[in-house]
Protein backbone atom coordinates (compact mmCIF):
# COMPACT_ATOMS: atom_id res chain seq x y z
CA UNK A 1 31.09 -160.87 -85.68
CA UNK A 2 28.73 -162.90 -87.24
CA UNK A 3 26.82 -165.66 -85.16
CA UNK A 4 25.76 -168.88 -86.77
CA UNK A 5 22.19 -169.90 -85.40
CA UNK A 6 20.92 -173.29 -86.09
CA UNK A 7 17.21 -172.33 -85.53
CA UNK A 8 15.03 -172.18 -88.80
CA UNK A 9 12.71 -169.49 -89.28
CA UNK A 10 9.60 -170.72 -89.41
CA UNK A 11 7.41 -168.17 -89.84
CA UNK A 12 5.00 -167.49 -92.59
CA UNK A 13 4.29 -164.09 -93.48
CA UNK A 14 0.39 -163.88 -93.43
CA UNK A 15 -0.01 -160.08 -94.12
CA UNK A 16 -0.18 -160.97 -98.44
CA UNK A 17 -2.46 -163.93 -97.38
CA UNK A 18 -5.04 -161.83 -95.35
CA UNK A 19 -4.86 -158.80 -98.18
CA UNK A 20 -6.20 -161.57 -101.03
CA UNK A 21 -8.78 -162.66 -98.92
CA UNK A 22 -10.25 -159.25 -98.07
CA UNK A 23 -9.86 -158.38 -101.95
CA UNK A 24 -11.86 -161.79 -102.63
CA UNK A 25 -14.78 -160.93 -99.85
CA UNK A 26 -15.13 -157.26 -101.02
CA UNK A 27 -15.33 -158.48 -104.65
CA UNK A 28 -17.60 -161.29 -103.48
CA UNK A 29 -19.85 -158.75 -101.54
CA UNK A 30 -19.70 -156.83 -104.39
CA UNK A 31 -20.62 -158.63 -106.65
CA UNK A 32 -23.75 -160.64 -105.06
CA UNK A 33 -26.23 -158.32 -105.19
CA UNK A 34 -25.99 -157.75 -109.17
CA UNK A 35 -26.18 -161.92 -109.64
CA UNK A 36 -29.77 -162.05 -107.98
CA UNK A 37 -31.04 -158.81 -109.41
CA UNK A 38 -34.45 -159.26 -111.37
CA UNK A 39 -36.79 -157.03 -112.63
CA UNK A 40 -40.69 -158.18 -112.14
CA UNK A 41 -42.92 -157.42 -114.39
CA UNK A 42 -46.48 -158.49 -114.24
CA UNK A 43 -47.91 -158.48 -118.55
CA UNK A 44 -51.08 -158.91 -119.47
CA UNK A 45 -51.94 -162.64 -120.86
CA UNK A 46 -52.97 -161.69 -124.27
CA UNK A 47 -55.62 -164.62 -125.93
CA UNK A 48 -54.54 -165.94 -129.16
CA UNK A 49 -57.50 -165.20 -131.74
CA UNK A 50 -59.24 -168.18 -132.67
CA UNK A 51 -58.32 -168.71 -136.49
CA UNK A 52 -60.54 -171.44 -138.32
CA UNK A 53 -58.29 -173.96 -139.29
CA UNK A 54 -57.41 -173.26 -143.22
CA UNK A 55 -58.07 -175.65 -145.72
CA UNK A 56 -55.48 -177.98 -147.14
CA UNK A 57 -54.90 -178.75 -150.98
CA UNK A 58 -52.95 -181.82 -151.58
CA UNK A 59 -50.86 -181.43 -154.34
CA UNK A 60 -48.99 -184.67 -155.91
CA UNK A 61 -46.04 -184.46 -158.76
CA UNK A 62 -45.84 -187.96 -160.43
CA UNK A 63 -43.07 -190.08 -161.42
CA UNK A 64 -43.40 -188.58 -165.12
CA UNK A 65 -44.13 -184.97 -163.70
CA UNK A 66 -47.67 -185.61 -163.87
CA UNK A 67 -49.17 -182.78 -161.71
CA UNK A 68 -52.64 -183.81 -159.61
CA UNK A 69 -54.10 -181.29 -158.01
CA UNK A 70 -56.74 -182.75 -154.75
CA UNK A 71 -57.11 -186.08 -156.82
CA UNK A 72 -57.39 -183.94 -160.44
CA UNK A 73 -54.93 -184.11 -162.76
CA UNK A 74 -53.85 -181.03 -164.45
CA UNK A 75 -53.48 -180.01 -168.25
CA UNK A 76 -50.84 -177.41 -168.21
CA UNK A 77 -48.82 -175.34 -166.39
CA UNK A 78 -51.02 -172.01 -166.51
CA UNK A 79 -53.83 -174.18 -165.24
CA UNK A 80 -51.50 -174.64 -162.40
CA UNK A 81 -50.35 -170.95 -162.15
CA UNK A 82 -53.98 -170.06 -162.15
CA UNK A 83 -54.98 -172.39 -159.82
CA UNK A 84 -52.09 -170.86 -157.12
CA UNK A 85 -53.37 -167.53 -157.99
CA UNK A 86 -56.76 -168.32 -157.34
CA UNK A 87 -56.15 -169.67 -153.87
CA UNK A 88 -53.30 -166.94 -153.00
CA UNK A 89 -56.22 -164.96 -152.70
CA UNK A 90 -58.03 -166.67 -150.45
CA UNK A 91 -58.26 -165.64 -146.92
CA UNK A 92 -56.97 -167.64 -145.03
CA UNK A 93 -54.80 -168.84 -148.00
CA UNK A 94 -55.03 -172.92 -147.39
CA UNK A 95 -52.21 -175.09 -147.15
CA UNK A 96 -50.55 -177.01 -149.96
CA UNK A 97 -49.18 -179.91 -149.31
CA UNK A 98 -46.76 -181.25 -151.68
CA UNK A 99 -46.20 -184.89 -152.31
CA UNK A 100 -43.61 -185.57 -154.63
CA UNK A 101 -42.67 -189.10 -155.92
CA UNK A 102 -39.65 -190.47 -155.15
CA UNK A 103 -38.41 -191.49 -158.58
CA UNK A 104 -39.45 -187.54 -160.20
CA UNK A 105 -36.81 -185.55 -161.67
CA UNK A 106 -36.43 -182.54 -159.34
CA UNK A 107 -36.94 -180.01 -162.32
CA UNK A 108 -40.47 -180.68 -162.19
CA UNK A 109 -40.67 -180.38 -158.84
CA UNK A 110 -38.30 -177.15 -158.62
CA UNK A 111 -41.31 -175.64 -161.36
CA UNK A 112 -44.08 -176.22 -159.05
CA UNK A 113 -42.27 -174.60 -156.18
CA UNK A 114 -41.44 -171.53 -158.33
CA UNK A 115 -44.85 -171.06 -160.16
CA UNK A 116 -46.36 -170.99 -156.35
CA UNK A 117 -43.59 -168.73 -155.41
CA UNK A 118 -44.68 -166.41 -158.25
CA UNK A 119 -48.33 -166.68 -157.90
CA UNK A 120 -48.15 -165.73 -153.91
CA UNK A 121 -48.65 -168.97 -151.95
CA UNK A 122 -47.27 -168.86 -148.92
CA UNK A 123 -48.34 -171.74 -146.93
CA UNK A 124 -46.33 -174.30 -148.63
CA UNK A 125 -44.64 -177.63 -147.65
CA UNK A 126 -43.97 -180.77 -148.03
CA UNK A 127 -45.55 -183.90 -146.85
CA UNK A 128 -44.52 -187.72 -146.59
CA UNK A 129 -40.83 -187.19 -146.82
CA UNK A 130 -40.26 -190.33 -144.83
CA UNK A 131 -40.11 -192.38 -148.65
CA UNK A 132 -36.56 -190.17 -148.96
CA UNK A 133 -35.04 -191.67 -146.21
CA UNK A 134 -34.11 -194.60 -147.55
């Protein structure tokens, strides 16, 4: 005999409910302690030496790949390649700063950067690039 009953079963089954939530805390406790680990170390604040400041070169290419060398202009190319040499051997080696006219074809340009290159300059770049912008 099977008895209809008109009541609804209301019930929610909170055993699956309660087993998430104690997986969540445990992972949660869990977990914490390796979020605020840190390892203290106390180093020693090493100075920085006190380098004289090197000297700077200014070296401008002209439109027609006219090389001037601090306000000099110069003859030929091994002038040039002895004039990096000379100052690659300088300690501190100085700074070249390379100003390059806007209106120079950039194989004259891309020669200067290679005979430094060659000759050991290292402290090399360019200055007033704000004239390419445009």
């Amino acid at each position: 005999m099977l008895v209809a009953r008109d009541d609804a079963l209301c019930e929610i089954n909170t055993t699956p409910l309660i087993d998430v939530m104690l997986v969540l805390l445990v992972t949660l406790i869990i977990s914490l302690p390796l979020m605020t680990h840190a390892v203290k170390l106390n180093l020693r604040q090493a100075l920085a030496p006190q380098q004289p400041p090197s000297a700077v070169i200014e070296l401008d290419i002209d439109f027609d790949g006219t090389v001037v060398w601090n306000g000099t202009p110069v003859a030929s190319p091994r002038l040039l390649e002895s004039y990096f040499r000379a100052e690659a051997q300088r300690d501190p080696q100085p700074e070249i700063h390379l100003r390059a006219d806007r209106r120079v074809k950039y194989d004259f340009v891309a020669k200067v950067l290679a005979s430094a290159q060659r000759n050991g300059i290292s402290k090399m770049g360019f200055a007033d690039t704000a004239q390419f912008g445009d």
